[in-house]
PDB file of N, CA and C in Angstrom:
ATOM      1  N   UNK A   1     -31.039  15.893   5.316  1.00  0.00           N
ATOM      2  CA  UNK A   1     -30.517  16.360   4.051  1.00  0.00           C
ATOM      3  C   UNK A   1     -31.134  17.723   3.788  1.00  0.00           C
ATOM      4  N   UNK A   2     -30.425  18.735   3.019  1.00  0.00           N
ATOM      5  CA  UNK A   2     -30.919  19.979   2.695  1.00  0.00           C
ATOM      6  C   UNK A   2     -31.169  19.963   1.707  1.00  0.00           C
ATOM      7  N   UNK A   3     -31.738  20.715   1.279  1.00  0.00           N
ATOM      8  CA  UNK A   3     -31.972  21.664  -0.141  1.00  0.00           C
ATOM      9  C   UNK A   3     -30.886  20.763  -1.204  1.00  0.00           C
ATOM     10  N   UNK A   4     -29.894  21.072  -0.839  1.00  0.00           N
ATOM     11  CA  UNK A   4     -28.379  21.310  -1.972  1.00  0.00           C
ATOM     12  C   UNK A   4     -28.593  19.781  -2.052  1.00  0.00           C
ATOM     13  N   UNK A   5     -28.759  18.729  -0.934  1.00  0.00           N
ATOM     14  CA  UNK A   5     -28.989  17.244  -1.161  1.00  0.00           C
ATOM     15  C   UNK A   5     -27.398  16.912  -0.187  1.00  0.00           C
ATOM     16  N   UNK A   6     -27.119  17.662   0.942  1.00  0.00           N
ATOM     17  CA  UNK A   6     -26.066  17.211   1.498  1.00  0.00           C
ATOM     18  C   UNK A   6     -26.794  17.104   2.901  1.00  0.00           C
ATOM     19  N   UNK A   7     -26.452  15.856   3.117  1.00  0.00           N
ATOM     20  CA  UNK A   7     -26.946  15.655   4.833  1.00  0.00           C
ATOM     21  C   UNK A   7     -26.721  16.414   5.816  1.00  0.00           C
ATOM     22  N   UNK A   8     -27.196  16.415   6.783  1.00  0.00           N
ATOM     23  CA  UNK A   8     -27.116  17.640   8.158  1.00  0.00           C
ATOM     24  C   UNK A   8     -26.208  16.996   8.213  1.00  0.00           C
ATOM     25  N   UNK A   9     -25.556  15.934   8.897  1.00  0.00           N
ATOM     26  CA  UNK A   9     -24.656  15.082   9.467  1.00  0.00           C
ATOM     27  C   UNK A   9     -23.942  14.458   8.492  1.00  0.00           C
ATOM     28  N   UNK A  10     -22.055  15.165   8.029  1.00  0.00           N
ATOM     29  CA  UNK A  10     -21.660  15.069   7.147  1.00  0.00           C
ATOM     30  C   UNK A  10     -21.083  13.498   7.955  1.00  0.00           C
ATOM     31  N   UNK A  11     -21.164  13.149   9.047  1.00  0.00           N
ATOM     32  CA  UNK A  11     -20.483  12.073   9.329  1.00  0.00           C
ATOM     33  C   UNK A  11     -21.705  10.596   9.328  1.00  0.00           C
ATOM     34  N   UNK A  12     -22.588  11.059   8.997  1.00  0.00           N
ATOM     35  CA  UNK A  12     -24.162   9.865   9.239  1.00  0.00           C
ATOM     36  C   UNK A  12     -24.021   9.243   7.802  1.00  0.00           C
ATOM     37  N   UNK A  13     -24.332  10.046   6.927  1.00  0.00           N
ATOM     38  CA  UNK A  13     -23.590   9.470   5.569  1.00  0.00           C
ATOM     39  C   UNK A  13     -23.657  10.179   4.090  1.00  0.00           C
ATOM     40  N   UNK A  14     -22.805   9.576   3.183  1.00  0.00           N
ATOM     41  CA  UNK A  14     -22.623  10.440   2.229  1.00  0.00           C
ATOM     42  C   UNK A  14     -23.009   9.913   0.925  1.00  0.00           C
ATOM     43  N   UNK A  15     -23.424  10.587   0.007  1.00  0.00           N
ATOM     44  CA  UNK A  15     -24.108  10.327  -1.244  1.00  0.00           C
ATOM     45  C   UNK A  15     -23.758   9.530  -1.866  1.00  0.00           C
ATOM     46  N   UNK A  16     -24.724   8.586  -1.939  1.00  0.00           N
ATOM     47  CA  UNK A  16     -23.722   7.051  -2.680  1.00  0.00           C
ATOM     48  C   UNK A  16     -23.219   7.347  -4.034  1.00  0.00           C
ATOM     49  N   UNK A  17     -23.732   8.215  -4.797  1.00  0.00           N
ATOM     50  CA  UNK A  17     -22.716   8.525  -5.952  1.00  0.00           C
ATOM     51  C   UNK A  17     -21.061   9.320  -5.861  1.00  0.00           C
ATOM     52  N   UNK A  18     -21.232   9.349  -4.593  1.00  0.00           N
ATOM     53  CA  UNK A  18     -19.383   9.754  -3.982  1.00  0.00           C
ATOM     54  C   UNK A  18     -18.645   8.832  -4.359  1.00  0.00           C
ATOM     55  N   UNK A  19     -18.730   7.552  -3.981  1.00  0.00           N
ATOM     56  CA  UNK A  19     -18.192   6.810  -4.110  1.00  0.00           C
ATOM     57  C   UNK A  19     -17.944   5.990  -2.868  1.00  0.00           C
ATOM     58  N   UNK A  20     -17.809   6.650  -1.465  1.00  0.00           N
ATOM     59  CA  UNK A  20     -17.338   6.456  -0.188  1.00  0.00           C
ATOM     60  C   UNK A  20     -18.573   6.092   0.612  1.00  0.00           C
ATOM     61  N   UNK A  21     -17.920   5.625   1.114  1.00  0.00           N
ATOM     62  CA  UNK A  21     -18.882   4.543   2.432  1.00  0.00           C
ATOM     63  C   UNK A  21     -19.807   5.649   3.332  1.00  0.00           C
ATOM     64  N   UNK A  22     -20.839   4.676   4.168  1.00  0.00           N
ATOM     65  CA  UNK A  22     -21.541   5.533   4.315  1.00  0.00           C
ATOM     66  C   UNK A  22     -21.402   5.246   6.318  1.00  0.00           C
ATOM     67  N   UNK A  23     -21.842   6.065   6.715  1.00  0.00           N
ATOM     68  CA  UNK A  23     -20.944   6.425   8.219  1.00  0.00           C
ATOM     69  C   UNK A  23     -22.190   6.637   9.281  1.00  0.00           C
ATOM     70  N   UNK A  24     -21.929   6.316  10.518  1.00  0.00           N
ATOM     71  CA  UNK A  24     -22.788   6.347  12.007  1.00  0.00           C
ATOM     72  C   UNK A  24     -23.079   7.989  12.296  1.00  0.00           C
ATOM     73  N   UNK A  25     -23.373   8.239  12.539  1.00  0.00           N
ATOM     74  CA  UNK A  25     -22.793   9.283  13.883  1.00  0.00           C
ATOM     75  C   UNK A  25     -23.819   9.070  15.141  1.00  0.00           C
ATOM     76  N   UNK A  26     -23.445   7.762  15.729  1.00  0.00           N
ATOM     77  CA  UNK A  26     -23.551   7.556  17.147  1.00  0.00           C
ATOM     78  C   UNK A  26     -23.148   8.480  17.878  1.00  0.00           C
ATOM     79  N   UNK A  27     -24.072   8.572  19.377  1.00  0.00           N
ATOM     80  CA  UNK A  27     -23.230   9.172  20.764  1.00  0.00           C
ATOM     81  C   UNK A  27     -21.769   8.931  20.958  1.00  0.00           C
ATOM     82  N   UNK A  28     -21.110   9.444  21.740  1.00  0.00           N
ATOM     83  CA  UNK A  28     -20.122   8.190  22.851  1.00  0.00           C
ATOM     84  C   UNK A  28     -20.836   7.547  23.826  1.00  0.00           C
ATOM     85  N   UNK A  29     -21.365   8.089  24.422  1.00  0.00           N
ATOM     86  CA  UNK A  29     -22.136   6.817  25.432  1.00  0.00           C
ATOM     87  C   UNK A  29     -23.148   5.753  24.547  1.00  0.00           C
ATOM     88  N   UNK A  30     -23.747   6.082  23.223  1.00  0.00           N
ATOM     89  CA  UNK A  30     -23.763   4.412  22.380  1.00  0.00           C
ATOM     90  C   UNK A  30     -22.410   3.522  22.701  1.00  0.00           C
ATOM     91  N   UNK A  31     -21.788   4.229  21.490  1.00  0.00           N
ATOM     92  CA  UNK A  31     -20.840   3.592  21.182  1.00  0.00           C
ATOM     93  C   UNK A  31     -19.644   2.807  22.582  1.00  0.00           C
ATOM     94  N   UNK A  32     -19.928   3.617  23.508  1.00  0.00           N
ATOM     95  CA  UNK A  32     -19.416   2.746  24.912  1.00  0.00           C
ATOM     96  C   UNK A  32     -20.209   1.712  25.019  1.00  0.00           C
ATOM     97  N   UNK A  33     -21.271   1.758  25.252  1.00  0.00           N
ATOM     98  CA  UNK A  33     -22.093   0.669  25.157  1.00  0.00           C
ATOM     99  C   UNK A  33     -22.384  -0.797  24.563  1.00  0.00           C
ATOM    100  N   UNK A  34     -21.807  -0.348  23.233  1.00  0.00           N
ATOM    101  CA  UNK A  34     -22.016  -1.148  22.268  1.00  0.00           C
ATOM    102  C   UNK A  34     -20.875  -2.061  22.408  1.00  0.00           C
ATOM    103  N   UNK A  35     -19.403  -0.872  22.671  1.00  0.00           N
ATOM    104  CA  UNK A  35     -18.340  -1.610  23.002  1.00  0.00           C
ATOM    105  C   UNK A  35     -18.048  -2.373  24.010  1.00  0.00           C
ATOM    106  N   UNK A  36     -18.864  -1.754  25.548  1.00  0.00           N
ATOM    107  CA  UNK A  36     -18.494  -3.288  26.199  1.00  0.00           C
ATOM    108  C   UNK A  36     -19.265  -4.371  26.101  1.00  0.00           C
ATOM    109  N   UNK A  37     -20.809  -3.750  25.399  1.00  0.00           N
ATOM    110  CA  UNK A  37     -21.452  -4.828  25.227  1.00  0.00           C
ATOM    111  C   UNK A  37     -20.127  -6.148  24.715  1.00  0.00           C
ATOM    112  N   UNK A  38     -19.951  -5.924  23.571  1.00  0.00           N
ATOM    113  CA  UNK A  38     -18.850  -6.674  22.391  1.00  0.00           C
ATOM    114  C   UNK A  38     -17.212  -6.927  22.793  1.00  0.00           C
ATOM    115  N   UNK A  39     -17.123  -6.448  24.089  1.00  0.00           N
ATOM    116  CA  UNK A  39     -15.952  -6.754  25.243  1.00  0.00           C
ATOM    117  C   UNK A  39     -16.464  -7.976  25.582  1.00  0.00           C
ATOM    118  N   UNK A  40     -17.739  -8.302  26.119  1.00  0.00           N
ATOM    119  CA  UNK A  40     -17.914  -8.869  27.199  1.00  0.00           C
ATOM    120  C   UNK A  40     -18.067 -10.522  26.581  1.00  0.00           C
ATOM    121  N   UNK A  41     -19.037 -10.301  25.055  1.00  0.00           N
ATOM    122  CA  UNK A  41     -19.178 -11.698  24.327  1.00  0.00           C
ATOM    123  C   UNK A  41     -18.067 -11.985  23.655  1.00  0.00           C
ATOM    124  N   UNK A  42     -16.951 -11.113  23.423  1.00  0.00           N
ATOM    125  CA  UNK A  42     -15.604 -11.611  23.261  1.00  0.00           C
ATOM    126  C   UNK A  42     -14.712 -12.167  24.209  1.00  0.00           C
ATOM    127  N   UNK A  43     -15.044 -11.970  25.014  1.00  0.00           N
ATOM    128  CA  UNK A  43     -15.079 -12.893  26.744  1.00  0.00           C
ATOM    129  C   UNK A  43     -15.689 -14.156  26.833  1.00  0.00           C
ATOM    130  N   UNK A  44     -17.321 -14.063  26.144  1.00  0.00           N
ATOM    131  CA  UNK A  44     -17.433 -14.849  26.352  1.00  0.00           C
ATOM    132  C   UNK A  44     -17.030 -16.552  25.440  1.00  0.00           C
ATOM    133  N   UNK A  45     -16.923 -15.887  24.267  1.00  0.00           N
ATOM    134  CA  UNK A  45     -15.964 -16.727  22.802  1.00  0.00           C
ATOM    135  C   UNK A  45     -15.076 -17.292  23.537  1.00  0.00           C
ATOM    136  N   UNK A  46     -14.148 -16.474  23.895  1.00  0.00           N
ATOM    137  CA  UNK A  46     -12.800 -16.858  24.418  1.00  0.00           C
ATOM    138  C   UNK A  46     -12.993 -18.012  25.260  1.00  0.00           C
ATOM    139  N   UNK A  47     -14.203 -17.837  26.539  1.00  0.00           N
ATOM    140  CA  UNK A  47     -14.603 -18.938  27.256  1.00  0.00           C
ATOM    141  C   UNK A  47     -14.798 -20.189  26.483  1.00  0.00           C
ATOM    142  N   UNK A  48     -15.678 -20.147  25.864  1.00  0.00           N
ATOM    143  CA  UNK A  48     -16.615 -21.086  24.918  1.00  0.00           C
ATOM    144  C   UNK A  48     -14.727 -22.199  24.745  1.00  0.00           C
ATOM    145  N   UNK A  49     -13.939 -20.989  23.576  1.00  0.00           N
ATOM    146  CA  UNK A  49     -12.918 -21.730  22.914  1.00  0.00           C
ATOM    147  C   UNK A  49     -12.294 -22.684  24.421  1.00  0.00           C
ATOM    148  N   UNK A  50     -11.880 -21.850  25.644  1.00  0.00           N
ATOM    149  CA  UNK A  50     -11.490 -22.565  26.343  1.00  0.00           C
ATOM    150  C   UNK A  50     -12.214 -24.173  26.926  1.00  0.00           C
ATOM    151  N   UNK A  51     -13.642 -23.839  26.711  1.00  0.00           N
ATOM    152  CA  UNK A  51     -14.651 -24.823  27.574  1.00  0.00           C
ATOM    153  C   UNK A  51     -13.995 -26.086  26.406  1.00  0.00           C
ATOM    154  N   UNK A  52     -14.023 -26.029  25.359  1.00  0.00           N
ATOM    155  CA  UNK A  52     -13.841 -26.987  24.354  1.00  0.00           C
ATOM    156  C   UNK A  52     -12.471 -27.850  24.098  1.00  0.00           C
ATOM    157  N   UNK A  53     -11.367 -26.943  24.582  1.00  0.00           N
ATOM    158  CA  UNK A  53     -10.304 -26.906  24.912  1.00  0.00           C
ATOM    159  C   UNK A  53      -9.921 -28.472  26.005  1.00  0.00           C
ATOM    160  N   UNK A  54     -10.622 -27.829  27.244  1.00  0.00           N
ATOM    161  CA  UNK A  54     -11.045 -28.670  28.193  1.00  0.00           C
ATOM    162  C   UNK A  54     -11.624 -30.106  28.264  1.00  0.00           C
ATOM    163  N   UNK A  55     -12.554 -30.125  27.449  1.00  0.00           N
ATOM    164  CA  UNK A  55     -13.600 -31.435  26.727  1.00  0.00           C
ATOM    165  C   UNK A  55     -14.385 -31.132  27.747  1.00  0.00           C
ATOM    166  N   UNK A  56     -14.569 -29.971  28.149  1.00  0.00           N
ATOM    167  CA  UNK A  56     -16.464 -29.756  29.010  1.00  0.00           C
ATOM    168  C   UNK A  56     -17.384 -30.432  28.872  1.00  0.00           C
ATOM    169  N   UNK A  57     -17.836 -30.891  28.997  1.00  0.00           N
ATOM    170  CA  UNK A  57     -19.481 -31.822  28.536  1.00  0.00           C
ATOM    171  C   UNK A  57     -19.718 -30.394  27.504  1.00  0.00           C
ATOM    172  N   UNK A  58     -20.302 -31.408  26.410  1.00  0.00           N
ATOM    173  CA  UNK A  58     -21.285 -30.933  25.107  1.00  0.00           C
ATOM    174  C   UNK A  58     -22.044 -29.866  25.651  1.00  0.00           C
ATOM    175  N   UNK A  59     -22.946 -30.265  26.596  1.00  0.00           N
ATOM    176  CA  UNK A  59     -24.250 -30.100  27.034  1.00  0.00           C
ATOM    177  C   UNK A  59     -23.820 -28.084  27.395  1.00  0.00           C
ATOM    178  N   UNK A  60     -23.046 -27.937  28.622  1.00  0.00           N
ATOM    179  CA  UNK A  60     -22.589 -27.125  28.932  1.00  0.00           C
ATOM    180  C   UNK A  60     -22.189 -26.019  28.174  1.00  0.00           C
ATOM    181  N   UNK A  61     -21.229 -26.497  27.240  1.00  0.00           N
ATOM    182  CA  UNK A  61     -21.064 -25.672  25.814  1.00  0.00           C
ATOM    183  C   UNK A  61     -21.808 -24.834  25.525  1.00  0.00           C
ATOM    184  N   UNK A  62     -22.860 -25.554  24.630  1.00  0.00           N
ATOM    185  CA  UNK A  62     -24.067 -25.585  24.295  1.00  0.00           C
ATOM    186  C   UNK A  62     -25.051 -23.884  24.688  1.00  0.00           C
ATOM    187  N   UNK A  63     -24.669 -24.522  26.024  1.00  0.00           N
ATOM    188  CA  UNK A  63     -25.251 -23.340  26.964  1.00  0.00           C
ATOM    189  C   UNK A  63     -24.889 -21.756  26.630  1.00  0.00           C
ATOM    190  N   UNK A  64     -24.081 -22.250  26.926  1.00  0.00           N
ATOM    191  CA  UNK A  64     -22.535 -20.670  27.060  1.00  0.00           C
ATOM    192  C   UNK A  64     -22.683 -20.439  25.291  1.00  0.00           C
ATOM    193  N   UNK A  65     -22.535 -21.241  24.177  1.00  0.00           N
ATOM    194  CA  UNK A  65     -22.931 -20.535  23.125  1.00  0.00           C
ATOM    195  C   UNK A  65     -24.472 -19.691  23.042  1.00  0.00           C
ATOM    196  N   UNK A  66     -25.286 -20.289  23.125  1.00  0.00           N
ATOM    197  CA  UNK A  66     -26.767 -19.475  23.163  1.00  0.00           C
ATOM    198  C   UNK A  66     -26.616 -18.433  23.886  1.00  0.00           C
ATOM    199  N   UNK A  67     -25.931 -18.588  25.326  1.00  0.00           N
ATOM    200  CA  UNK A  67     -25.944 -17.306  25.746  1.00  0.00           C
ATOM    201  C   UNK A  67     -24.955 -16.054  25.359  1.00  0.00           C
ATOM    202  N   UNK A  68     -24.433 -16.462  24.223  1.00  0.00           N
ATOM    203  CA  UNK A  68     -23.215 -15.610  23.192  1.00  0.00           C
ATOM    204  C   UNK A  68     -24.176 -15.118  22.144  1.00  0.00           C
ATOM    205  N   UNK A  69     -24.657 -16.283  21.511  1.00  0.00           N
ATOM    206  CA  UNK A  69     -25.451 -15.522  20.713  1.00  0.00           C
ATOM    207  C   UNK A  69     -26.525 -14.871  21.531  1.00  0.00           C
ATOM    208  N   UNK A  70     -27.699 -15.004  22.274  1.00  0.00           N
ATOM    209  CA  UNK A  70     -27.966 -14.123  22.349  1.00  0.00           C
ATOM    210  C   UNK A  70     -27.357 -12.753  23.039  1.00  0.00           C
ATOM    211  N   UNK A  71     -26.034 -12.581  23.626  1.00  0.00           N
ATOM    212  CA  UNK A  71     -25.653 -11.585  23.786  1.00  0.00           C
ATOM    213  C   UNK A  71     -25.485 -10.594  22.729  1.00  0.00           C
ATOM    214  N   UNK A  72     -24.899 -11.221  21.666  1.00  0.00           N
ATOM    215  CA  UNK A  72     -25.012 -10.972  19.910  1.00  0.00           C
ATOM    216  C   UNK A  72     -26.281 -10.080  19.680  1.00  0.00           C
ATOM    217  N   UNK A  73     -27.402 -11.055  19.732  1.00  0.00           N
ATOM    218  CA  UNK A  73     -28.565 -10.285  19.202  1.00  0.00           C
ATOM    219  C   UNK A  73     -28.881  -9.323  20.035  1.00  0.00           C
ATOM    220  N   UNK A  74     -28.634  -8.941  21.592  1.00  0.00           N
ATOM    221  CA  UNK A  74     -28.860  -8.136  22.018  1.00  0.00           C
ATOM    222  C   UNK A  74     -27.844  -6.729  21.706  1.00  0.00           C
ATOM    223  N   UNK A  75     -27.057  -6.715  21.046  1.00  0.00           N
ATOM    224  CA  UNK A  75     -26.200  -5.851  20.440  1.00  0.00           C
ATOM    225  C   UNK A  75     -26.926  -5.174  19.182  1.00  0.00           C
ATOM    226  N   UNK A  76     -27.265  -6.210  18.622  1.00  0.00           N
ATOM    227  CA  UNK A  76     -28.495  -5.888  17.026  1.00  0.00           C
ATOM    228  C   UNK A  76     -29.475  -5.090  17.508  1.00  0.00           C
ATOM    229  N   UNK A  77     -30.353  -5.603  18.608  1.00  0.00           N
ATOM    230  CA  UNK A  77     -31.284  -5.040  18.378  1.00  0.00           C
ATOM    231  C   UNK A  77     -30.921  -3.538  19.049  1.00  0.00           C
ATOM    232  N   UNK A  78     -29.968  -3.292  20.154  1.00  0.00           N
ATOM    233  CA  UNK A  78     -29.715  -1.838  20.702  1.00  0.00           C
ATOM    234  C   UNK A  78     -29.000  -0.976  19.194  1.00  0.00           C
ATOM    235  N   UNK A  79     -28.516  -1.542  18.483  1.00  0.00           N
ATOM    236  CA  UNK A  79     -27.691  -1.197  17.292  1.00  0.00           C
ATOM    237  C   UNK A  79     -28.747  -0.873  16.151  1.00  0.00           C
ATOM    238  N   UNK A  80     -29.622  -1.674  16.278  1.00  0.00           N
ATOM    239  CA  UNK A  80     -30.975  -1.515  15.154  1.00  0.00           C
ATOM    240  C   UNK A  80     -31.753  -0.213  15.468  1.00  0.00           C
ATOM    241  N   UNK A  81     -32.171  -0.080  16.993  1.00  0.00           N
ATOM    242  CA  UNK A  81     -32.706   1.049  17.592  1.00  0.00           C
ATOM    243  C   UNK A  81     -32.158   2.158  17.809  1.00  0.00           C
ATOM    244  N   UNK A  82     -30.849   2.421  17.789  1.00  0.00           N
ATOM    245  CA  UNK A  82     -30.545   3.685  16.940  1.00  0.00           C
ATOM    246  C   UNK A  82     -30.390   3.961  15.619  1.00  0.00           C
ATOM    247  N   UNK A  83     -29.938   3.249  15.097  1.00  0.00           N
ATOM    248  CA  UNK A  83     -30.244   3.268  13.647  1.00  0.00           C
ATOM    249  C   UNK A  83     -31.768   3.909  12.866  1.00  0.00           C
ATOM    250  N   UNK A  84     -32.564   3.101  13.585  1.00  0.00           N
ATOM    251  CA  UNK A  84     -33.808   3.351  13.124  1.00  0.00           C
ATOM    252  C   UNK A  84     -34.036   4.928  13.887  1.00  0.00           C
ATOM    253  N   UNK A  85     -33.366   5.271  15.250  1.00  0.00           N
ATOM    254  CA  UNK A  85     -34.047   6.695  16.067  1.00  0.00           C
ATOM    255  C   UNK A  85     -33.310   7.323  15.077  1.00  0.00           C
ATOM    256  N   UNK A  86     -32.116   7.562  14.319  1.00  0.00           N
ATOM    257  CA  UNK A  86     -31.185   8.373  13.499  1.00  0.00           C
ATOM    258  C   UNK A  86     -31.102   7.741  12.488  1.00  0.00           C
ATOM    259  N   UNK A  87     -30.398   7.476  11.920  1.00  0.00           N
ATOM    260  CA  UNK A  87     -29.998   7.246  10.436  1.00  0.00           C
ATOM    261  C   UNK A  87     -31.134   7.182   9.588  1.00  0.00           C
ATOM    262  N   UNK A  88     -32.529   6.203   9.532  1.00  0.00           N
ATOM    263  CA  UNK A  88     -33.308   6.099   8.853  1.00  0.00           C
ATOM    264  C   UNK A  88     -34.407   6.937   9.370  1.00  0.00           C
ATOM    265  N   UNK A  89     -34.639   7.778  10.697  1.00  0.00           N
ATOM    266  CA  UNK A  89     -35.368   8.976  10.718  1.00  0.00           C
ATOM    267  C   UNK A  89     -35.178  10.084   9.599  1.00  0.00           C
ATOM    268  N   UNK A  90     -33.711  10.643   9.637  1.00  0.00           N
ATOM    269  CA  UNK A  90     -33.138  11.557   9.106  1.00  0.00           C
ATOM    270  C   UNK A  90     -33.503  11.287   7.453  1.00  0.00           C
ATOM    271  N   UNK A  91     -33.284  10.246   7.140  1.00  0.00           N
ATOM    272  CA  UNK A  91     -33.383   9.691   5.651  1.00  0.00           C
ATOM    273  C   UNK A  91     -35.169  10.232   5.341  1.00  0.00           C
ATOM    274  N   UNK A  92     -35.635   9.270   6.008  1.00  0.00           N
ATOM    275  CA  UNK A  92     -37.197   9.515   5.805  1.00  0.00           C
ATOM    276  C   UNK A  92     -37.691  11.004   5.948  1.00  0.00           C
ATOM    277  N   UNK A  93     -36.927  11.807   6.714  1.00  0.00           N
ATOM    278  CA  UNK A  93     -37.295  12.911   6.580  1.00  0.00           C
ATOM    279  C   UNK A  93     -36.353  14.086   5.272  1.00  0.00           C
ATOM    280  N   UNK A  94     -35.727  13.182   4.444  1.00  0.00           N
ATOM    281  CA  UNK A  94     -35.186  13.959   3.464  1.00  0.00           C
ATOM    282  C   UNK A  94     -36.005  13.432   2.542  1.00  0.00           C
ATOM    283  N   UNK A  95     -36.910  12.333   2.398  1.00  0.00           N
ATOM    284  CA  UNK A  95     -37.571  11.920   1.230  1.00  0.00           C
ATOM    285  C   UNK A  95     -36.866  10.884   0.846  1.00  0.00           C
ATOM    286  N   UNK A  96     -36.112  10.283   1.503  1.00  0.00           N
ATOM    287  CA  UNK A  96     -35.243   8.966   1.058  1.00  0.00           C
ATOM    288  C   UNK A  96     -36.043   8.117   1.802  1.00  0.00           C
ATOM    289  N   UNK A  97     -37.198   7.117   0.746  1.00  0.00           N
ATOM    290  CA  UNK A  97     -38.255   6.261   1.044  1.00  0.00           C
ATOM    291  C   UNK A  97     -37.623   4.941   1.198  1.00  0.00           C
ATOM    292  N   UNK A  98     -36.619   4.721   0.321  1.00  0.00           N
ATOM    293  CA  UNK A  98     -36.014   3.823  -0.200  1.00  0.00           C
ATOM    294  C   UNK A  98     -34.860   3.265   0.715  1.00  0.00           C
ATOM    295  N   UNK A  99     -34.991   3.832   2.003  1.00  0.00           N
ATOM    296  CA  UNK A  99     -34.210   3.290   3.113  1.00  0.00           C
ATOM    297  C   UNK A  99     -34.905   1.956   4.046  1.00  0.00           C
ATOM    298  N   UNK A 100     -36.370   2.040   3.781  1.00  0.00           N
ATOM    299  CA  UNK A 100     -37.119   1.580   4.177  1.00  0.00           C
ATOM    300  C   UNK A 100     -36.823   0.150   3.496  1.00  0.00           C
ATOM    301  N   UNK A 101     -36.701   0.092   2.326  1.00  0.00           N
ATOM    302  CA  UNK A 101     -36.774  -1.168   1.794  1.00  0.00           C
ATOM    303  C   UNK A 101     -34.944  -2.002   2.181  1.00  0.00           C
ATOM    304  N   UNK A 102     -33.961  -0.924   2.617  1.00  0.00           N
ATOM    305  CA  UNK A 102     -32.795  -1.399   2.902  1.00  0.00           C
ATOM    306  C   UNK A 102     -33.057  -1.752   4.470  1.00  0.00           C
ATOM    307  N   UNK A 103     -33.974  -1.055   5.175  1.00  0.00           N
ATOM    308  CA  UNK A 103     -33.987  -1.755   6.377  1.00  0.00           C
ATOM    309  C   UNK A 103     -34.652  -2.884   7.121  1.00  0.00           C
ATOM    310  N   UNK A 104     -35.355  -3.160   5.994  1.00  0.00           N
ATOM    311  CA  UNK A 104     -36.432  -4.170   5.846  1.00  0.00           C
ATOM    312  C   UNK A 104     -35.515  -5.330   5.394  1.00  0.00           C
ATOM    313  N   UNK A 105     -35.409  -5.460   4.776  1.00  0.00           N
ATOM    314  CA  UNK A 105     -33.530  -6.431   4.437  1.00  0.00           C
ATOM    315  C   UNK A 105     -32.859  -7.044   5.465  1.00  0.00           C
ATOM    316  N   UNK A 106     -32.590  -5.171   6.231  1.00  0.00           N
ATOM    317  CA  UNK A 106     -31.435  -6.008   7.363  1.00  0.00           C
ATOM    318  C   UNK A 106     -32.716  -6.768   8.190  1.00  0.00           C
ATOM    319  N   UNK A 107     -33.899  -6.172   8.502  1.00  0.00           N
ATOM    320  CA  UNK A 107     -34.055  -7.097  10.402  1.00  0.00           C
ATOM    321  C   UNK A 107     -34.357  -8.076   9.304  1.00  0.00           C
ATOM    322  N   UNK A 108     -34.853  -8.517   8.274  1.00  0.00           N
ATOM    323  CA  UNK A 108     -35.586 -10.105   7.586  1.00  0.00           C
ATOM    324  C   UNK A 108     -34.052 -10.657   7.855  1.00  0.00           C
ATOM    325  N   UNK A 109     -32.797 -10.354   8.034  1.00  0.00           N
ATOM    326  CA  UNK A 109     -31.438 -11.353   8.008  1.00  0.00           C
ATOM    327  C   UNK A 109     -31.373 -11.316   9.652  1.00  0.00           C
ATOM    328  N   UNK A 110     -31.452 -10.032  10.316  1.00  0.00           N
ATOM    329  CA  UNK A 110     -31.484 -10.487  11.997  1.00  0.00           C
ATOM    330  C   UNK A 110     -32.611 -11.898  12.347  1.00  0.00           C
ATOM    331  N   UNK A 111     -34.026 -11.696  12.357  1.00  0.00           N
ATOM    332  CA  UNK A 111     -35.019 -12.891  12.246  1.00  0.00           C
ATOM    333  C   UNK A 111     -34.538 -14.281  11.431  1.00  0.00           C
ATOM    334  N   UNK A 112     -33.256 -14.411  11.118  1.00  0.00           N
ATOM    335  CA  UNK A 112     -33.543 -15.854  10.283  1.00  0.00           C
ATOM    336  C   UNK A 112     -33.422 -16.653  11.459  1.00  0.00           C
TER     337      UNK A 112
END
């Protein structure tokens, strides 16, 4: 943020008294990333729905979900770690302290 109180990065986000939502500005090679990450556990859903479909043993299921979710959380936490290298760097270095307490929020809901 400058002087005037407008962010370097009109696309990272915009003054919540705008009114308008507030915005990334990821790489493309994140955001590839992120996306096949979220290709691949939508693959794996799809499986899951089919395994059930089937009447797979429970047990098996079971499996293939944990390993969805954690494909999930491994999305969070690559998603958290830029966030935190950008969005809440940039903040903290405009004097916006108070990002801290919004990001403290999100990982206490990632950890439940």
């Amino acid at each position: 943020m400058d002087e005037a109180g407008n962010f370097s990065c009109p696309d990272c986000r915009v003054p919540e008294d705008d009114g308008e939502k507030r915005k990334s500005h990821h790489s493309e090679k994140t955001i590839n990333e992120l996306s096949a990450r979220l290709n691949r556990i939508e693959g794996q859903i799809r499986g899951i729905r089919g395994m059930i479909e089937r009447h797979v043993y429970c047990d098996d299921v079971l499996n293939q979900i944990a390993a969805a979710q954690s494909a999930l959380y491994g999305v969070a936490k690559l998603l958290l770690e830029k966030h935190m290298k950008s969005c809440i760097k940039e903040q903290l270095a405009a004097g916006r302290e108070e990002v801290i307490d919004e990001v403290l929020k999100t990982v206490f809901k990632l950890m439940r």
